[in-house]
Protein backbone atom coordinates (compact mmCIF):
# COMPACT_ATOMS: atom_id res chain seq x y z
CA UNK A 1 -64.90 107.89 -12.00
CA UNK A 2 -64.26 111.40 -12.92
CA UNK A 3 -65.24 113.51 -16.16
CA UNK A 4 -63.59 116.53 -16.74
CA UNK A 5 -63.07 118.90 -19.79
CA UNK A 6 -59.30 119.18 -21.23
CA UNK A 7 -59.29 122.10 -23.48
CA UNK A 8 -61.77 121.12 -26.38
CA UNK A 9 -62.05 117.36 -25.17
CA UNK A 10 -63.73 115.23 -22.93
CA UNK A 11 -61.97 112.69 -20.81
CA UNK A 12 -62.53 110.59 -18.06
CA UNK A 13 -59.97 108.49 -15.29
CA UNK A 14 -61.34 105.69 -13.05
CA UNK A 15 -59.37 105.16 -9.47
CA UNK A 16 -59.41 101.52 -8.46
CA UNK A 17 -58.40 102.29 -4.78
CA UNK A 18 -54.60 102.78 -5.38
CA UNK A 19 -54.22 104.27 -8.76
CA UNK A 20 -55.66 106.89 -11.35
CA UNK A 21 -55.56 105.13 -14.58
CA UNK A 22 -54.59 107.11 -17.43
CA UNK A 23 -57.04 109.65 -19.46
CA UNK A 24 -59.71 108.38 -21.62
CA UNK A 25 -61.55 110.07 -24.03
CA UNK A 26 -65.33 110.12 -24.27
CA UNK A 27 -67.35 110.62 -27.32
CA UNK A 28 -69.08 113.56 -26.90
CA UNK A 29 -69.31 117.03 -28.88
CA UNK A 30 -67.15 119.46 -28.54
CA UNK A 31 -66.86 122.84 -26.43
CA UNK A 32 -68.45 120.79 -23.33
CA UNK A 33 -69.17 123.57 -20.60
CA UNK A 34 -71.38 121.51 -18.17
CA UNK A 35 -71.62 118.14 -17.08
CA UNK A 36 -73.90 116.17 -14.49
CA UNK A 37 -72.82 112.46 -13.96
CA UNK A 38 -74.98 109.83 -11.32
CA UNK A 39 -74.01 106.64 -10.56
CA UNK A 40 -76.65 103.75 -10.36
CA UNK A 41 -77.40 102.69 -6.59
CA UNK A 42 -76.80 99.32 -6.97
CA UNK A 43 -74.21 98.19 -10.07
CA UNK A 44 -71.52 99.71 -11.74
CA UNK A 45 -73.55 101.57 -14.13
CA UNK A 46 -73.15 105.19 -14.51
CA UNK A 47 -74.72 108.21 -16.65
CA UNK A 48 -73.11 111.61 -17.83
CA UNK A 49 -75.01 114.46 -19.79
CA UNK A 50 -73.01 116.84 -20.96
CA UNK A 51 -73.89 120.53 -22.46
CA UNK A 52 -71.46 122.41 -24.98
CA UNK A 53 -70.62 126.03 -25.73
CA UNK A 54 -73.50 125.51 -28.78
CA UNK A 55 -75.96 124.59 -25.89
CA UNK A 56 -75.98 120.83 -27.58
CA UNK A 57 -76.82 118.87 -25.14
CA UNK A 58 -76.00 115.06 -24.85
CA UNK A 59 -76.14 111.57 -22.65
CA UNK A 60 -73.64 108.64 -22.55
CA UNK A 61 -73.75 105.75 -20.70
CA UNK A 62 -70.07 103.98 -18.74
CA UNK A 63 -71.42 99.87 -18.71
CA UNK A 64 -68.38 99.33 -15.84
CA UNK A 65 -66.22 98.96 -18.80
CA UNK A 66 -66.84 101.35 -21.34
CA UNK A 67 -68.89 104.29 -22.46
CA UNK A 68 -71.55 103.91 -24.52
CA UNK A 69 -71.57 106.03 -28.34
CA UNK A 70 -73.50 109.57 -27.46
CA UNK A 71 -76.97 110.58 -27.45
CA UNK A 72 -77.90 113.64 -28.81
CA UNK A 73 -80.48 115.29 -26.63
CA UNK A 74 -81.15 118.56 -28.40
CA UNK A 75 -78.92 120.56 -30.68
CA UNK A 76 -80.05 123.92 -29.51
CA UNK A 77 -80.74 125.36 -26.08
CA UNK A 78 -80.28 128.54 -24.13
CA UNK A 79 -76.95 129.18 -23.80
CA UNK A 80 -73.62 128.38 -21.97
CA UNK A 81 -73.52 130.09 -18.90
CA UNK A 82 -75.72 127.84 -17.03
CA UNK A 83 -76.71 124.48 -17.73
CA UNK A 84 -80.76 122.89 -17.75
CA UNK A 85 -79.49 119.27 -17.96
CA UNK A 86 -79.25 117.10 -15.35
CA UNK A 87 -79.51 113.04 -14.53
CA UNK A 88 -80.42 110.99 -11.49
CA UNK A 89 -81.20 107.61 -10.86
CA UNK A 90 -84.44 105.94 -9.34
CA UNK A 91 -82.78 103.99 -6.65
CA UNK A 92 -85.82 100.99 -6.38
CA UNK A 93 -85.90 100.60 -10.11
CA UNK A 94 -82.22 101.54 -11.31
CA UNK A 95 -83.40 103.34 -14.13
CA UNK A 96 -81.83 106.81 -15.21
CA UNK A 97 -84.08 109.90 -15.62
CA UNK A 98 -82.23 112.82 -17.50
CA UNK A 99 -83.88 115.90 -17.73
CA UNK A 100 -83.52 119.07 -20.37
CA UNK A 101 -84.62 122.81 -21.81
CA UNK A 102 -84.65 123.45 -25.22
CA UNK A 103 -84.88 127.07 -25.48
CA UNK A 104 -88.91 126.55 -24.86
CA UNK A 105 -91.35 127.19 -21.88
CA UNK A 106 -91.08 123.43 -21.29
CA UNK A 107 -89.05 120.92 -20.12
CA UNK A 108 -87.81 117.62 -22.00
CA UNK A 109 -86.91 114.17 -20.13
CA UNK A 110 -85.67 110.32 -21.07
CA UNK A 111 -85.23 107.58 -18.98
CA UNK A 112 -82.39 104.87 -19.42
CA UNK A 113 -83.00 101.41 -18.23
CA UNK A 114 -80.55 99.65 -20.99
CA UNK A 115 -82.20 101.40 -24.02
CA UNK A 116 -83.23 104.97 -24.12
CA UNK A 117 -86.95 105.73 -24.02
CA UNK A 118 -88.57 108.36 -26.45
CA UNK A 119 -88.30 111.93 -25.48
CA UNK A 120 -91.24 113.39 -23.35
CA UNK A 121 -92.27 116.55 -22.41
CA UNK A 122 -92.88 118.12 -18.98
CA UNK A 123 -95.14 121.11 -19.53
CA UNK A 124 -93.84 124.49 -18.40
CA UNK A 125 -96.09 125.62 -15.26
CA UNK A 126 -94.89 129.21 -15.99
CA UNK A 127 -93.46 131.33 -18.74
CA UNK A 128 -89.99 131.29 -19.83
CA UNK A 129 -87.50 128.60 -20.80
CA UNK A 130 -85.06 126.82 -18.30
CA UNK A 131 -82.39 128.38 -17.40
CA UNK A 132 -81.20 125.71 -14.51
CA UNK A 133 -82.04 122.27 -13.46
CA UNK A 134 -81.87 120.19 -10.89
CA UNK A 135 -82.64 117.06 -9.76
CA UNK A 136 -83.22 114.77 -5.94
CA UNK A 137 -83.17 111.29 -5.86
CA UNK A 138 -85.22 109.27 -2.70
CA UNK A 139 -83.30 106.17 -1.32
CA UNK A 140 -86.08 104.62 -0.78
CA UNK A 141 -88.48 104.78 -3.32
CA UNK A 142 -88.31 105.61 -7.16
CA UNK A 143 -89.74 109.36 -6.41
CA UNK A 144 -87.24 112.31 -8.16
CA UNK A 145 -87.73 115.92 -7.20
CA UNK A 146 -86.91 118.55 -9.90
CA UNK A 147 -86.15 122.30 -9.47
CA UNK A 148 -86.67 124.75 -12.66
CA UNK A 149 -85.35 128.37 -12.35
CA UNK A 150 -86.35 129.78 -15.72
CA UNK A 151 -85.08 132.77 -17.63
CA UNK A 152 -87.83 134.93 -16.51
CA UNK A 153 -86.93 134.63 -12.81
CA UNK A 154 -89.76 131.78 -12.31
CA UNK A 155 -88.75 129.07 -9.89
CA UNK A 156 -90.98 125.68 -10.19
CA UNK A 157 -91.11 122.12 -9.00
CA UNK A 158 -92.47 118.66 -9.40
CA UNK A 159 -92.12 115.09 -8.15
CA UNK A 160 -91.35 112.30 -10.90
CA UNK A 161 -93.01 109.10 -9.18
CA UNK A 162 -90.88 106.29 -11.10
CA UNK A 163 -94.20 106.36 -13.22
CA UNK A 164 -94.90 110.27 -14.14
CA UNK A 165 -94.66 113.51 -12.82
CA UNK A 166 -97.10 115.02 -9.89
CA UNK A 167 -97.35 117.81 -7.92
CA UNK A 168 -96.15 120.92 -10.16
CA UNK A 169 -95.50 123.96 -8.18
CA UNK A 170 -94.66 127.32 -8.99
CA UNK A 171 -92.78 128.31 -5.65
CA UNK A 172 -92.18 132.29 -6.79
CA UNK A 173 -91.81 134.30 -10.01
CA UNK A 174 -89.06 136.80 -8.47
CA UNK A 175 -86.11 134.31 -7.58
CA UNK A 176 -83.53 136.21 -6.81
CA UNK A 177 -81.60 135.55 -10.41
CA UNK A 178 -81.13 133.40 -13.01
CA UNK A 179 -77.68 133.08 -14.17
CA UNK A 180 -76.65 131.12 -11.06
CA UNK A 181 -78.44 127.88 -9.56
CA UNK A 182 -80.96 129.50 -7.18
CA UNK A 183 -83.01 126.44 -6.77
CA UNK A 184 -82.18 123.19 -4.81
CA UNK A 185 -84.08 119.81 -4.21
CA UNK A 186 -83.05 116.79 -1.96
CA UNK A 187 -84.98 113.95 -0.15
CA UNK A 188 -84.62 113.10 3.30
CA UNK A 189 -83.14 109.49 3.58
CA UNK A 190 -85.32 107.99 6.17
CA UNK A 191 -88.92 109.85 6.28
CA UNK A 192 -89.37 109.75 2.11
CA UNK A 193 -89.87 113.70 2.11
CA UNK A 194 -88.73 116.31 0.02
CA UNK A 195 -86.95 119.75 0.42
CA UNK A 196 -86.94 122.59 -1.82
CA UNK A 197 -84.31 125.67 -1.09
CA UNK A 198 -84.52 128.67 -3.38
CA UNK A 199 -84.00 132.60 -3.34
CA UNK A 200 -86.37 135.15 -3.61
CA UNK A 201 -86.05 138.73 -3.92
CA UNK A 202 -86.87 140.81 -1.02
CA UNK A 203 -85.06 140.10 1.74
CA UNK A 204 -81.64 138.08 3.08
CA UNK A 205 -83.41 134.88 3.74
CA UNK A 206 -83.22 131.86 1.50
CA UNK A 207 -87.00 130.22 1.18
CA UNK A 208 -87.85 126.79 1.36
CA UNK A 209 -90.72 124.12 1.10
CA UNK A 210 -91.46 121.16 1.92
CA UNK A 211 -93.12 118.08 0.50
CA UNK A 212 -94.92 114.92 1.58
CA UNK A 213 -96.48 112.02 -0.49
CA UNK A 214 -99.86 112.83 -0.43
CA UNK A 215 -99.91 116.29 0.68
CA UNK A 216 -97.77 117.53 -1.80
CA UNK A 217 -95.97 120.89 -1.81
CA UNK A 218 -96.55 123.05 1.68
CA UNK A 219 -96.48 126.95 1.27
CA UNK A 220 -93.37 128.80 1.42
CA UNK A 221 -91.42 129.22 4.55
CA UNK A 222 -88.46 131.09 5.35
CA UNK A 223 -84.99 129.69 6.44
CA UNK A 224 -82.40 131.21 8.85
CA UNK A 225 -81.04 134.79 7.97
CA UNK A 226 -78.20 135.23 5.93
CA UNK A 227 -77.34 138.83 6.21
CA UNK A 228 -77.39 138.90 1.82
CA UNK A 229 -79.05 138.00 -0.68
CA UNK A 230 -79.35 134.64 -1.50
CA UNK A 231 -77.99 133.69 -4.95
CA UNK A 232 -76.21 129.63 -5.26
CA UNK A 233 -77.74 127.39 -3.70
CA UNK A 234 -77.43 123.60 -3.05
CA UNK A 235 -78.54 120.58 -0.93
CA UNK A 236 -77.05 117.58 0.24
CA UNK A 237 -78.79 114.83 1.88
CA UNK A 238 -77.64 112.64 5.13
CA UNK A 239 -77.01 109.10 4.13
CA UNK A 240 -78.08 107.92 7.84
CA UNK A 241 -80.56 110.04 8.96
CA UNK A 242 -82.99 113.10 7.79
CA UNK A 243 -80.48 115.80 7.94
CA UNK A 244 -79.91 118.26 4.81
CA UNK A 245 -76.93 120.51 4.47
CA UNK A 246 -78.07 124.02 2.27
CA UNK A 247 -74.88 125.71 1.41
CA UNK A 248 -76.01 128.91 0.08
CA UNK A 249 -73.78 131.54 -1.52
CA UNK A 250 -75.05 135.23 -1.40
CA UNK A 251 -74.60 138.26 -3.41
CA UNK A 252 -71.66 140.05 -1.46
CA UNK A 253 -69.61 136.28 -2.06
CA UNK A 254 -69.66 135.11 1.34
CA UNK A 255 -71.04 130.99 1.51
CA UNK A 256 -73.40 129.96 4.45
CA UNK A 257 -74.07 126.28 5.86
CA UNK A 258 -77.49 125.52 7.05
CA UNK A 259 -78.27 122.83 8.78
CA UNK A 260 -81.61 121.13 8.70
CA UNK A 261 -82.34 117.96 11.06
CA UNK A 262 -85.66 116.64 9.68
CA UNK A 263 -88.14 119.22 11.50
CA UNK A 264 -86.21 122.40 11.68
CA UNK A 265 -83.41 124.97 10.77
CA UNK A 266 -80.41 124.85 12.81
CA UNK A 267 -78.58 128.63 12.98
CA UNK A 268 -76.55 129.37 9.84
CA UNK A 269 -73.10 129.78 9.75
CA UNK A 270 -70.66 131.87 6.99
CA UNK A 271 -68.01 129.69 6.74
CA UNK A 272 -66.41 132.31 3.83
CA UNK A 273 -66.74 135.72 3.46
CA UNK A 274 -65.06 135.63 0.21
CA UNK A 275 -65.31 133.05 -2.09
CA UNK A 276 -64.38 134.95 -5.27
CA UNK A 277 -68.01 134.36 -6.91
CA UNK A 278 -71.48 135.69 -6.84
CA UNK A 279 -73.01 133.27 -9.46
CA UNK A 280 -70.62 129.70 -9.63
CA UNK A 281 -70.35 127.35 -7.32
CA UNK A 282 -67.32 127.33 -5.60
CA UNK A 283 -67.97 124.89 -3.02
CA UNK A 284 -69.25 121.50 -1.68
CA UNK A 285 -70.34 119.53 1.50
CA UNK A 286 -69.79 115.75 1.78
C-alpha cells in the first residue's frame, strides 16, 4: 500500500507482487500535507491519519479491501509545516493508537480496535503545544513510546502500556528546534526496551535515553559526535536483534548513521554532506 498526495487529492495504489494497480482515491479533506500510515502486525488491516494545509487532522481505516469513510480528529491545529499526528499499532492486541495536538499544551489520542474509542487526553508535562509527534511500537508487548517536541522548544516522553500512559518525561526544554522532527522513539525487538534520540542545544552531539519497564526513563546521555548541530532525527529498529539505526540530519545538511547494538553507540558515519535540507527529511534506513 502506498498513500500519496496528487495535487489537491488523496490517492492510494496497492502492489500485489507483480503489479501497481491503478490510483484510488481516499476520502479525506483536502490540502493533505502530512500523512502517517501503520499496518497491523498480524492481518491486513491498516491505518492512515492524515493532516491538511488547515491543520484538520483526520483517520481512515483500509479493511484489506477498502477504506473506511474519514474521521475527523480535530479541525484546528498548529499549522502545516510540521505535523503532531501520528498512528501505531499494539502488536499483542492489534489495536491502533493515533495520537494528536490541537493547538493546546496537551496531547489528544484514540484507539481503533474495529470502532473508534472516545477521544482522551494526555496532559502536557510542559508548556507549549505540539509541534511534532512520534510514535514506537514493541514487538513484543502492547507498550508504545511517544516523543513530543513542542513549540516552545520542550522535548517530552511517555510509554502507553496497551492500558494507559506511564512514565512522562520531560527530556530538555532547549531542543535544538522545532520546525523539524528533533525527537525519535523506537523499541528494541528482543530486550522490550526503549530508546529516545533528540537534539539539544549546546553542542554537536545528539542526546539520548533510555528506558526499561520498571525503571522507567534513565537520565540523559550523549551519543557519538556529529561535528553539527543536530536537527532531523529518526530511529529504526532491527527486526532480529536489539540494534537501532539513528539517522540524524544536522544544521549544515550533512545526514549521519548511528549505529546502536543494544548496549552501546557504534562510531557515526556522514553518509551525505549535502542533502539539500536542514529541517525535512530527506532520507531513510531499511
Amino acid at each position: 500500500m502506498v498513500v500519496y498526495v496528487d495535487g489537491t487529492s488523496l490517492r492510494y495504489r496497492t502492489w500485489n507482487g507483480l503489479v501497481w494497480s491503478t490510483p484510488g482515491s481516499l476520502a479525506a479533506s483536502s490540502g493533505t500535507r502530512h500523512l502517517r500510515l501503520a499496518a497491523h502486525p498480524s492481518s491486513d488491516e491498516m491505518v492512515v491519519v492524515v493532516s491538511n494545509s488547515s491543520s484538520q487532522d483526520s483517520a481512515l481505516v483500509w479493511d484489506g479491501d477498502a477504506w473506511s469513510s474519514r474521521i475527523a480528529l480535530d479541525s484546528a491545529g498548529t499549522g502545516n509545516d510540521r505535523t503532531d499526528i501520528s498512528v501505531a499499532y499494539e502488536h499483542q492486541s492489534g489495536t491502533a493508537l493515533v495520537v494528536f495536538g490541537k493547538g493546546t499544551d496537551d496531547v489528544y489520542y484514540r484507539s481503533w480496535n474495529g470502532s473508534w474509542s472516545a477521544e482522551a487526553l494526555l496532559p502536557g508535562i510542559s508548556g507549549g503545544y505540539a509541534r511534532w509527534t512520534t510514535l514506537g511500537a514493541d514487538t513484543s508487548s502492547d507498550r508504545i513510546a511517544l516523543g513530543v517536541l513542542t513549540n516552545d522548544a520542550d522535548v517530552w516522553l511517555a510509554i502507553w502500556d496497551g492500558t494507559s500512559w506511564t512514565d512522562q518525561v520531560t527530556a530538555t526544554t532547549t531542543s535544538t528546534g522545532v520546525t523539524e522532527p528533533a525527537v525519535a522513539v523506537a523499541f528494541e525487538s528482543l530486550s522490550g526496551d526503549a530508546m529516545a534520540v533528540y537534539g539539544r542545544t549546546g553542542g554537536t552531539t545528539p542526546r539520548y535515553r533510555t528506558w526499561t519497564s520498571g525503571t522507567g526513563w534513565a537520565g540523559e546521555l550523549s551519543a557519538p559526535d556529529i561535528g553539527a548541530q543536530s536537527n532531523s532525527i529518526m530511529l529504526y529498529p532491527s527486526a532480529v536483534d536489539d540494534g537501532l539505526m539513528a539517522a540524524v540530519q544536522d544544521d549544515t545538511s550533512g545526514v549521519h548513521w548511528i549505529p546502536w547494538n543494544g548496549s552501546a553507540w557504534g562510531p557515526e558515519h556522514e553518509l551525505e554532506t549535502d542533502s539539500g535540507e536542514t529541517k525535512n527529511q530527506p532520507f531513510l534506513f531499511l
